[in-house]
PDB file of N, CA and C in Angstrom:
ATOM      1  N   UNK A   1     -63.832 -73.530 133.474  1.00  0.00           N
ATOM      2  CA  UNK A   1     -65.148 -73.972 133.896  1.00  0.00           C
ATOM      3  C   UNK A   1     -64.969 -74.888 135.110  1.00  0.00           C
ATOM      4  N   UNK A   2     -65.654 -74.478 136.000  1.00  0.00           N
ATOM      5  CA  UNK A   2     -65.352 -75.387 137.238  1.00  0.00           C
ATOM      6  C   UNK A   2     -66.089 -77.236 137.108  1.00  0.00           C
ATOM      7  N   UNK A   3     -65.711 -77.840 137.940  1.00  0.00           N
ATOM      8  CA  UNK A   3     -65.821 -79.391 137.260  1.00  0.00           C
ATOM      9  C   UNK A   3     -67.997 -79.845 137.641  1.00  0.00           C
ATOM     10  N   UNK A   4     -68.064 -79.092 138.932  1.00  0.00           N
ATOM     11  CA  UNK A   4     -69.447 -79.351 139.299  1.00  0.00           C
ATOM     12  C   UNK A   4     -70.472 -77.906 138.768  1.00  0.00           C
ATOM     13  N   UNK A   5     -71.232 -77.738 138.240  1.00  0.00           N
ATOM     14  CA  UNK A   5     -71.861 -76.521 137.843  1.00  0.00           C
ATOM     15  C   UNK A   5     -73.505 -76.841 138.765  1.00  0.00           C
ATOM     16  N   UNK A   6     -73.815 -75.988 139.354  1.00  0.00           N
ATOM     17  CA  UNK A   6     -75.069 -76.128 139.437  1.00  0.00           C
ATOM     18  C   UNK A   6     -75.816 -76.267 138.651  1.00  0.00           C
ATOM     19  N   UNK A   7     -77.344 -76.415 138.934  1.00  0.00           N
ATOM     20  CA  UNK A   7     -78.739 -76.336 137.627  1.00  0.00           C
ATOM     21  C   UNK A   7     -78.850 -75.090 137.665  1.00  0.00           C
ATOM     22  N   UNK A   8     -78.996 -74.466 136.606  1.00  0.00           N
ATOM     23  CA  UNK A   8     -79.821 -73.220 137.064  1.00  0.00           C
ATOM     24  C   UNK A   8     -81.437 -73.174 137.558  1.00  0.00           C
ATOM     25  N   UNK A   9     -81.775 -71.904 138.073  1.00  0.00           N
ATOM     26  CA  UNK A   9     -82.738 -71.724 139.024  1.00  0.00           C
ATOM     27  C   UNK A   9     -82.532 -72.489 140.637  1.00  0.00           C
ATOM     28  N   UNK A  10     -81.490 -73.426 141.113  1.00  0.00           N
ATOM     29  CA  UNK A  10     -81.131 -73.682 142.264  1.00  0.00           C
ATOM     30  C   UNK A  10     -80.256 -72.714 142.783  1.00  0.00           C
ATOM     31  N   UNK A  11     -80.763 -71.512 143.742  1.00  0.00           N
ATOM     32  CA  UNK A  11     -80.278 -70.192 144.896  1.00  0.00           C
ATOM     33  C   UNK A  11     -79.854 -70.721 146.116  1.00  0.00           C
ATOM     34  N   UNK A  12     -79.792 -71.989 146.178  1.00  0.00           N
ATOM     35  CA  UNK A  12     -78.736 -72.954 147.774  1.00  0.00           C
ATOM     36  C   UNK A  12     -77.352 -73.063 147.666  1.00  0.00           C
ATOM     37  N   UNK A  13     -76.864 -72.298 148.814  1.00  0.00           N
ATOM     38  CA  UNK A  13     -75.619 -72.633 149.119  1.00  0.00           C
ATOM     39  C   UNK A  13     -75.524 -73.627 149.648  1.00  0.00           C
ATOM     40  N   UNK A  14     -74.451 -74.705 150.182  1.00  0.00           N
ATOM     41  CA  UNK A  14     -74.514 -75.464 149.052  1.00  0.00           C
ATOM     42  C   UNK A  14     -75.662 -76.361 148.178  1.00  0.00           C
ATOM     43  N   UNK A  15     -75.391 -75.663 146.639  1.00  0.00           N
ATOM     44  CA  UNK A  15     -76.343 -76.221 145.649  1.00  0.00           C
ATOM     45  C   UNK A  15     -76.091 -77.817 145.852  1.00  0.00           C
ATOM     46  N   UNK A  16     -77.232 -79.174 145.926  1.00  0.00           N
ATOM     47  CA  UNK A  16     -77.413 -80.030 145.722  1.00  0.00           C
ATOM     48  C   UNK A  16     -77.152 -81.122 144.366  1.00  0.00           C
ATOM     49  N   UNK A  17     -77.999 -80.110 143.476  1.00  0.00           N
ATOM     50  CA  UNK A  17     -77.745 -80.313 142.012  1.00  0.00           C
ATOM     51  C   UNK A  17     -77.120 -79.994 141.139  1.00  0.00           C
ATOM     52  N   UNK A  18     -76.275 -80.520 140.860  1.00  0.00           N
ATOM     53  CA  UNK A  18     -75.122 -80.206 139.939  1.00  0.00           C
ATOM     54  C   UNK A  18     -75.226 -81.424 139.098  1.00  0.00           C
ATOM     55  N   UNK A  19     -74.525 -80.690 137.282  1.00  0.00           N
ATOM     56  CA  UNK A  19     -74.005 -81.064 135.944  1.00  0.00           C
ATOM     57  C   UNK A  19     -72.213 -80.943 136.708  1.00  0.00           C
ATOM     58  N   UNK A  20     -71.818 -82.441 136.001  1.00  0.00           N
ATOM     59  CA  UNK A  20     -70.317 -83.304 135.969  1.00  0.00           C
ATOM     60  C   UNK A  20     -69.788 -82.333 134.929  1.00  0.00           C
ATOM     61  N   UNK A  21     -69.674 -81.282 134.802  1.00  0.00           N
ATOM     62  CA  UNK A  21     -69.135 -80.782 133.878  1.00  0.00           C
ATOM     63  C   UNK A  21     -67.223 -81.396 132.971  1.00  0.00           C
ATOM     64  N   UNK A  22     -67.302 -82.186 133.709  1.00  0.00           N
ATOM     65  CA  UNK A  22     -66.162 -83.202 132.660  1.00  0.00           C
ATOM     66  C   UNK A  22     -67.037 -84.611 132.442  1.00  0.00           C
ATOM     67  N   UNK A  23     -67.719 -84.466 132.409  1.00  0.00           N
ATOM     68  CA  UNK A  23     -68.344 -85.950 132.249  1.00  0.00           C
ATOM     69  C   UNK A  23     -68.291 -86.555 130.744  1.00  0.00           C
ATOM     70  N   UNK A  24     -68.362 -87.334 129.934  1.00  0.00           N
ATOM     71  CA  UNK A  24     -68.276 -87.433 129.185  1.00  0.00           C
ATOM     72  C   UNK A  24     -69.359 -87.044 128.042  1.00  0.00           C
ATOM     73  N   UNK A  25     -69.032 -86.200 126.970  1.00  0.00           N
ATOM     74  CA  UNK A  25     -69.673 -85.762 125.992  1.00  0.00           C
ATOM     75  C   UNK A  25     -71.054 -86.396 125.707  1.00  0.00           C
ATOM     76  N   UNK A  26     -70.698 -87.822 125.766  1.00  0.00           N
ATOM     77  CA  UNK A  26     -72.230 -88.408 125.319  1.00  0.00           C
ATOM     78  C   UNK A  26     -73.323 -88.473 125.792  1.00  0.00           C
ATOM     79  N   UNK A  27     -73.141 -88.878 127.456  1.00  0.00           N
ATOM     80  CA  UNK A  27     -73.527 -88.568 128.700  1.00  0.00           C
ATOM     81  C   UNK A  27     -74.137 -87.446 128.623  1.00  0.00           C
ATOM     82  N   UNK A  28     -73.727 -86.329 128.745  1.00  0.00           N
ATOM     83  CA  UNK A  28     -74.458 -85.192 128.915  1.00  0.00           C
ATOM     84  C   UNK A  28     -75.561 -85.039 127.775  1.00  0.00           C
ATOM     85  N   UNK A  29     -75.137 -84.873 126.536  1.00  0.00           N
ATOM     86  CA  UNK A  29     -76.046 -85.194 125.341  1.00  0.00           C
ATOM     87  C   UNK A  29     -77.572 -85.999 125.706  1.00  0.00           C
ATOM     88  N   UNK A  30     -76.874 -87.060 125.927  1.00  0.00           N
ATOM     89  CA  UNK A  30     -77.735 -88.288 126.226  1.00  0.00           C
ATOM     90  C   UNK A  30     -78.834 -87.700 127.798  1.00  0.00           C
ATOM     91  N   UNK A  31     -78.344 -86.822 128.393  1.00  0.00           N
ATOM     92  CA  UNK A  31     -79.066 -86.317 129.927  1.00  0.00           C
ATOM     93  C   UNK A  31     -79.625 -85.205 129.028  1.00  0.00           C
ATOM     94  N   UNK A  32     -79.215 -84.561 128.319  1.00  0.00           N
ATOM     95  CA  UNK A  32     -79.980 -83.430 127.924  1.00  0.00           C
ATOM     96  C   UNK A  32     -81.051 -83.833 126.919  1.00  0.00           C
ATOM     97  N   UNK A  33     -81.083 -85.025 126.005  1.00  0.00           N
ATOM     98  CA  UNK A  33     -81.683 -85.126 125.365  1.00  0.00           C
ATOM     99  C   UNK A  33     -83.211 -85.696 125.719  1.00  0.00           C
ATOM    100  N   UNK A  34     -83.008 -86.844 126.745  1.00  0.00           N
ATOM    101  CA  UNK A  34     -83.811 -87.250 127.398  1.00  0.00           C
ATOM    102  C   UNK A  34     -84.839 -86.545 128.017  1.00  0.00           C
ATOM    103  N   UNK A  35     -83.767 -85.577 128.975  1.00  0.00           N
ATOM    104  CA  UNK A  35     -84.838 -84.033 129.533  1.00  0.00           C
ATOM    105  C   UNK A  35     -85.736 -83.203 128.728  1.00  0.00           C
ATOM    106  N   UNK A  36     -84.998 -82.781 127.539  1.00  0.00           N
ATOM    107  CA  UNK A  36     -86.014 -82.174 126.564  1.00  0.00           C
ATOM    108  C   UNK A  36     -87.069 -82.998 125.829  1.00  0.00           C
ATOM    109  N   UNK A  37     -86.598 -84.604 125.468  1.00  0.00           N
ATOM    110  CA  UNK A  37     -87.772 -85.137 124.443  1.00  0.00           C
ATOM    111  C   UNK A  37     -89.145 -85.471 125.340  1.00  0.00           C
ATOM    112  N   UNK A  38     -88.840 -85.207 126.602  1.00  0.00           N
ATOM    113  CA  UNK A  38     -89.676 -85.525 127.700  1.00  0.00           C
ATOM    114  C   UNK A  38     -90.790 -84.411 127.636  1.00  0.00           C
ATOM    115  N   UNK A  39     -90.214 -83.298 127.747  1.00  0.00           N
ATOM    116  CA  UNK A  39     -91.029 -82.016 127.780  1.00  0.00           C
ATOM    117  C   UNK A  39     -91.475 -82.031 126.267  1.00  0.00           C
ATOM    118  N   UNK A  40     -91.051 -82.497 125.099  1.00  0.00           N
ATOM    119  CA  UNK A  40     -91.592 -81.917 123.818  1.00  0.00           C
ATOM    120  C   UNK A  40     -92.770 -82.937 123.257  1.00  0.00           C
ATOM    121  N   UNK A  41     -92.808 -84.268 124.137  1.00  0.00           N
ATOM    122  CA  UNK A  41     -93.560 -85.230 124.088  1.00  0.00           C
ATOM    123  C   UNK A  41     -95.047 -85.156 124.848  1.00  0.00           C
ATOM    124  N   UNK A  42     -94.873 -84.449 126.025  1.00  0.00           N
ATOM    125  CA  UNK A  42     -95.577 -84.017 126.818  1.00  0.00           C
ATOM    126  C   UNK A  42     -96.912 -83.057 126.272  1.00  0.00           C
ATOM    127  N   UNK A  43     -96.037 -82.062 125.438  1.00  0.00           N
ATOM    128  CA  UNK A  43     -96.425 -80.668 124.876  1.00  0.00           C
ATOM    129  C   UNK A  43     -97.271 -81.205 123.975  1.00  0.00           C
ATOM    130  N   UNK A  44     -96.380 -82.306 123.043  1.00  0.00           N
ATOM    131  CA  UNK A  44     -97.286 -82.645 122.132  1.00  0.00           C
ATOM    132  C   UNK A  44     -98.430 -83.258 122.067  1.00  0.00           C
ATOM    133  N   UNK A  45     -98.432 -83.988 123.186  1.00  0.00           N
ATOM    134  CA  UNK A  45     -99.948 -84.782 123.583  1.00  0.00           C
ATOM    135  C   UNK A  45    -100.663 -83.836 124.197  1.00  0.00           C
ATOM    136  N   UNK A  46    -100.363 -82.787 124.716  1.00  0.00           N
ATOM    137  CA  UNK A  46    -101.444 -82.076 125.028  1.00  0.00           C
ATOM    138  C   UNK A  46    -102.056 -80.983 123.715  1.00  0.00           C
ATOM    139  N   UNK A  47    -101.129 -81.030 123.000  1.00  0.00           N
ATOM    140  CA  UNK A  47    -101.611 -80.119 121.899  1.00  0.00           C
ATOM    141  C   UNK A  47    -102.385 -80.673 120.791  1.00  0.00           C
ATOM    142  N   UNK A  48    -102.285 -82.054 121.306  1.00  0.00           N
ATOM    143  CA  UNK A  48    -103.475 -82.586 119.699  1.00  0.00           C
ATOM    144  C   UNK A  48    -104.647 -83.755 120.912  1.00  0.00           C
ATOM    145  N   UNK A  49    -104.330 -83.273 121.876  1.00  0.00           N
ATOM    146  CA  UNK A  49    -105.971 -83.223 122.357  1.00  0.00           C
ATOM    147  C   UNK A  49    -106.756 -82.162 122.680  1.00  0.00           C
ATOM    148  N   UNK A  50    -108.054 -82.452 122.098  1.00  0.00           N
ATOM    149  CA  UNK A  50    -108.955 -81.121 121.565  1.00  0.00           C
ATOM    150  C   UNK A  50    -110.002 -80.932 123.090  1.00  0.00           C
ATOM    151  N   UNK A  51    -110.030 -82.334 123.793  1.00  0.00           N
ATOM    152  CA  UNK A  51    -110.958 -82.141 125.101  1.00  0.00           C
ATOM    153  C   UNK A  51    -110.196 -81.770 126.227  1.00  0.00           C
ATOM    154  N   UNK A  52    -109.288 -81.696 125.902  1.00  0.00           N
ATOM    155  CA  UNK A  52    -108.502 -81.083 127.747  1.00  0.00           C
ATOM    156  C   UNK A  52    -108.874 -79.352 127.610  1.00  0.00           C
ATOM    157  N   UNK A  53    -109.552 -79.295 128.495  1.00  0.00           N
ATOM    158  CA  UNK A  53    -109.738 -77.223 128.739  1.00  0.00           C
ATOM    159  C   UNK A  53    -108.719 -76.473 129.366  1.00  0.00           C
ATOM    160  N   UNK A  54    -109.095 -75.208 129.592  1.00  0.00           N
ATOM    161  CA  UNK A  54    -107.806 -74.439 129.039  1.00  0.00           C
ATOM    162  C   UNK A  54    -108.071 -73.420 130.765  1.00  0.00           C
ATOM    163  N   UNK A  55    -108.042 -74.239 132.144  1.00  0.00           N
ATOM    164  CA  UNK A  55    -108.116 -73.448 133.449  1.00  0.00           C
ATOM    165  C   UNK A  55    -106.414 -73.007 133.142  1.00  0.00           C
ATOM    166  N   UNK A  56    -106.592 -71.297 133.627  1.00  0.00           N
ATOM    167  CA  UNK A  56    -105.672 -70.793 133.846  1.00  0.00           C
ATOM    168  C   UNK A  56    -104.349 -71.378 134.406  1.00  0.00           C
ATOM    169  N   UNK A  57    -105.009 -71.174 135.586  1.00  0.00           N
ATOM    170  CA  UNK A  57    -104.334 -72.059 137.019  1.00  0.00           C
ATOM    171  C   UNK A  57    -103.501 -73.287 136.837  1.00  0.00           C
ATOM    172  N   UNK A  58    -104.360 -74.260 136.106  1.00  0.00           N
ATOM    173  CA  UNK A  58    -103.938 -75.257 135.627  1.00  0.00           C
ATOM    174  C   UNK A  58    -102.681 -75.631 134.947  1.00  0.00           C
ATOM    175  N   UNK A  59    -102.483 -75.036 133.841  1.00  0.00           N
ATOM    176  CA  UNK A  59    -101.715 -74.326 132.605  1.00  0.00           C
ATOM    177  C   UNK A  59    -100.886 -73.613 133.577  1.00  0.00           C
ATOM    178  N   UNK A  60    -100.602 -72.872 134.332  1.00  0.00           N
ATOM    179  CA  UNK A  60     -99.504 -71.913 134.947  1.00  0.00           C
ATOM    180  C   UNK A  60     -98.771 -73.025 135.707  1.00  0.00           C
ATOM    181  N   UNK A  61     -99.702 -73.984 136.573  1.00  0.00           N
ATOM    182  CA  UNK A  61     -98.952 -74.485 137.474  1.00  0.00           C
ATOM    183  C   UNK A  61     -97.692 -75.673 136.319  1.00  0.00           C
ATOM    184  N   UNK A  62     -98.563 -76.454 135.556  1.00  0.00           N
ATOM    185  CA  UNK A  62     -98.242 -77.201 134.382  1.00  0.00           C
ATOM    186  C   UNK A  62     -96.808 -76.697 133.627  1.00  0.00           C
ATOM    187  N   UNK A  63     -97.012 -75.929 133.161  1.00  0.00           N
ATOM    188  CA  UNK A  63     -96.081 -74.408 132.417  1.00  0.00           C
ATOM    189  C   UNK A  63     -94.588 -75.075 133.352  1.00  0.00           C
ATOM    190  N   UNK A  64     -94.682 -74.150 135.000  1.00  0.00           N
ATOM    191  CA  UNK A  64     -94.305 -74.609 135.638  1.00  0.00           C
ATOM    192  C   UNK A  64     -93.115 -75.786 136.160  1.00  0.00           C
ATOM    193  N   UNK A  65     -94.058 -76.928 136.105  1.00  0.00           N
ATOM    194  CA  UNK A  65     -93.491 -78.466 136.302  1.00  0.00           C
ATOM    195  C   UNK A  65     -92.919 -78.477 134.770  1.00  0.00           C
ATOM    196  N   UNK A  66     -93.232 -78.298 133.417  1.00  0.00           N
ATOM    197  CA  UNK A  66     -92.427 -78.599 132.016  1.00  0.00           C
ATOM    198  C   UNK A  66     -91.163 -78.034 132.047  1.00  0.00           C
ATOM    199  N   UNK A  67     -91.136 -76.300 132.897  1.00  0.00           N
ATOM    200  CA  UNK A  67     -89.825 -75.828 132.486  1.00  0.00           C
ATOM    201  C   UNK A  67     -88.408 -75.824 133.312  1.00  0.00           C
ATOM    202  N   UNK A  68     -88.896 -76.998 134.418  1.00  0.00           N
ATOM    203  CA  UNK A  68     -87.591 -77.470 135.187  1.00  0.00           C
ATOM    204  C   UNK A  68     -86.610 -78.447 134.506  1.00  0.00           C
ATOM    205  N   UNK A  69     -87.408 -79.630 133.648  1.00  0.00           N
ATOM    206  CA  UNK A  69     -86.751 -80.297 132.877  1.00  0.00           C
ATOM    207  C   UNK A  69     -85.911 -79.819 131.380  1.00  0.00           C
ATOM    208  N   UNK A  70     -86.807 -79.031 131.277  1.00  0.00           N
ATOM    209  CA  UNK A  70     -86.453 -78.260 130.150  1.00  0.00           C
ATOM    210  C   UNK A  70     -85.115 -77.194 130.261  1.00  0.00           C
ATOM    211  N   UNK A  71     -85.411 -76.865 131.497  1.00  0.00           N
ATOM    212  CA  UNK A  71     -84.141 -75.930 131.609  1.00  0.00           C
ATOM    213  C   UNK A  71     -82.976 -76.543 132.240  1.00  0.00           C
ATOM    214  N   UNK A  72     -83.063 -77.916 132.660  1.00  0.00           N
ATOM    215  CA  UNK A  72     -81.688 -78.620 132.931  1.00  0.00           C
ATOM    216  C   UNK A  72     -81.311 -79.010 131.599  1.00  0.00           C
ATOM    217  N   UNK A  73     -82.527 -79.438 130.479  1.00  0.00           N
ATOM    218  CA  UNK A  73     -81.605 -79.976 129.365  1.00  0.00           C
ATOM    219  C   UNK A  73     -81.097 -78.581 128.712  1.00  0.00           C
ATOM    220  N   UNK A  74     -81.092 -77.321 128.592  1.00  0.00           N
ATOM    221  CA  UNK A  74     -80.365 -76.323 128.268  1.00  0.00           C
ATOM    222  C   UNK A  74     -79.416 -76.322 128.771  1.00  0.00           C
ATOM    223  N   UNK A  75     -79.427 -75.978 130.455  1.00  0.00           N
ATOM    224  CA  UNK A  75     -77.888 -75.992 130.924  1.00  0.00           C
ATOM    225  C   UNK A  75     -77.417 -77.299 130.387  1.00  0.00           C
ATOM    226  N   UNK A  76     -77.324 -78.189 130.119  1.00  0.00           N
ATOM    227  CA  UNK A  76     -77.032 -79.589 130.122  1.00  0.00           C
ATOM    228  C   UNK A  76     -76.413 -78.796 128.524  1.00  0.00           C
ATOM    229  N   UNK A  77     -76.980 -78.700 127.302  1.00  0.00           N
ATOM    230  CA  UNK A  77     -76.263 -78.247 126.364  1.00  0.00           C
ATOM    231  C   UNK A  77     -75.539 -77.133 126.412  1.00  0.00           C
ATOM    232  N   UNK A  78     -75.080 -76.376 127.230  1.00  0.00           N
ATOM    233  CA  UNK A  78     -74.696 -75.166 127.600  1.00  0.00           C
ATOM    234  C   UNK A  78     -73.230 -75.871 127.713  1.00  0.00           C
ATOM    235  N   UNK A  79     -73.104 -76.829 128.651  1.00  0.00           N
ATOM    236  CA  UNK A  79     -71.998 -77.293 128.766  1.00  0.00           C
ATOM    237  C   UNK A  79     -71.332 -78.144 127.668  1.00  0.00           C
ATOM    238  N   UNK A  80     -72.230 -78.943 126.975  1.00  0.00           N
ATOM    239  CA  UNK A  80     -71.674 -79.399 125.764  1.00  0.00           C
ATOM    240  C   UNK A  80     -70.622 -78.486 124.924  1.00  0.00           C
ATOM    241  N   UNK A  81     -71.978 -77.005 124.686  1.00  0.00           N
ATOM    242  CA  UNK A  81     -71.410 -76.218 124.032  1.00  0.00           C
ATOM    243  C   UNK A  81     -70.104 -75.751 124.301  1.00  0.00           C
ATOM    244  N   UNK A  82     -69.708 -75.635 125.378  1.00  0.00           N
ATOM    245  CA  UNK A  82     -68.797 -74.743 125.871  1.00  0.00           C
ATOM    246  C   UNK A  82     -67.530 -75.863 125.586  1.00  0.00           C
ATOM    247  N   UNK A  83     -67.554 -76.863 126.025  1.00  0.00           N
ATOM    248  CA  UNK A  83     -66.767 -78.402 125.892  1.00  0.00           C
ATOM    249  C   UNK A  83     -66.457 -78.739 124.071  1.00  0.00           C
ATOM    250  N   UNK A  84     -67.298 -78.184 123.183  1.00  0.00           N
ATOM    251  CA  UNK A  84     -66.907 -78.250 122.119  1.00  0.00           C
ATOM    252  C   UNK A  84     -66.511 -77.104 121.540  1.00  0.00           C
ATOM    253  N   UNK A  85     -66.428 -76.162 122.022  1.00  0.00           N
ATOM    254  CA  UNK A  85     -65.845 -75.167 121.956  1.00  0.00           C
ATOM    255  C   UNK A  85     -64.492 -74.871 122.350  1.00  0.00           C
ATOM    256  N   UNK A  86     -64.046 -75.021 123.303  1.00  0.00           N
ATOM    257  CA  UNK A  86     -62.819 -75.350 124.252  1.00  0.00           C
ATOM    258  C   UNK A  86     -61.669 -76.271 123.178  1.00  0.00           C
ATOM    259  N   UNK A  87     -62.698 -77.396 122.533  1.00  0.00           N
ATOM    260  CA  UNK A  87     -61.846 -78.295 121.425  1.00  0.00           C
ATOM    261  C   UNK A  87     -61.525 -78.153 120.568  1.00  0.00           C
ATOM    262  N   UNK A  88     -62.125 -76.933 119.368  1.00  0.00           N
ATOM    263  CA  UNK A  88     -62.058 -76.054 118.694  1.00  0.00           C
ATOM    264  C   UNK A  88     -60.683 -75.344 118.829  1.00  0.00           C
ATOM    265  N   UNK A  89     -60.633 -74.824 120.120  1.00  0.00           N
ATOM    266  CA  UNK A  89     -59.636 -73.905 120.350  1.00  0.00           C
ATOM    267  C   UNK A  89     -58.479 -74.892 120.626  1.00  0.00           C
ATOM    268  N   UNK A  90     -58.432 -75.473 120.887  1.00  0.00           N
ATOM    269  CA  UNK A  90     -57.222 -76.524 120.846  1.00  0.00           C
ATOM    270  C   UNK A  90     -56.592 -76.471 119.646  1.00  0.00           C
TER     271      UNK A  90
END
């Protein structure tokens, strides 16, 4: 596994954003966890309010802005995974 990984969905040579892929275990955890409770906190306040309406547009663009964070904290466990995996095989 190379040491800098891009985010996924970043198509730039050279990519900007990159996961420390040796960084330390907790660290990443701790970056991934943050990223996701962000988006699931988000979700949830919008789902137990009954007066926000439902514009298409709105919701797509929204959709959108939730699944950038969301998909760094995946890659972000992607690498965990792979890092505890690797230790396994040791």
């Amino acid at each position: 596994m190379e040491r800098y990984m891009p985010i996924t969905g970043i198509d730039l040579v050279p990519a900007s954003l990159l996961i420390d892929t040796q960084a330390p275990l907790d660290v990443l955890q701790a970056m991934a966890d943050y990223r996701i409770r962000t988006v699931t906190q988000v979700l949830e306040n919008i789902a137990y309010r009954a007066e926000i309406g439902c514009d298409t547009v709105v919701l797509a663009d929204f959709s959108k802005l939730l699944v950038i964070p969301l998909r760094d904290g995946c890659d972000l466990m992607d690498v965990i995974g792979r890092r505890l995996r690797a230790q396994v095989r040791e």
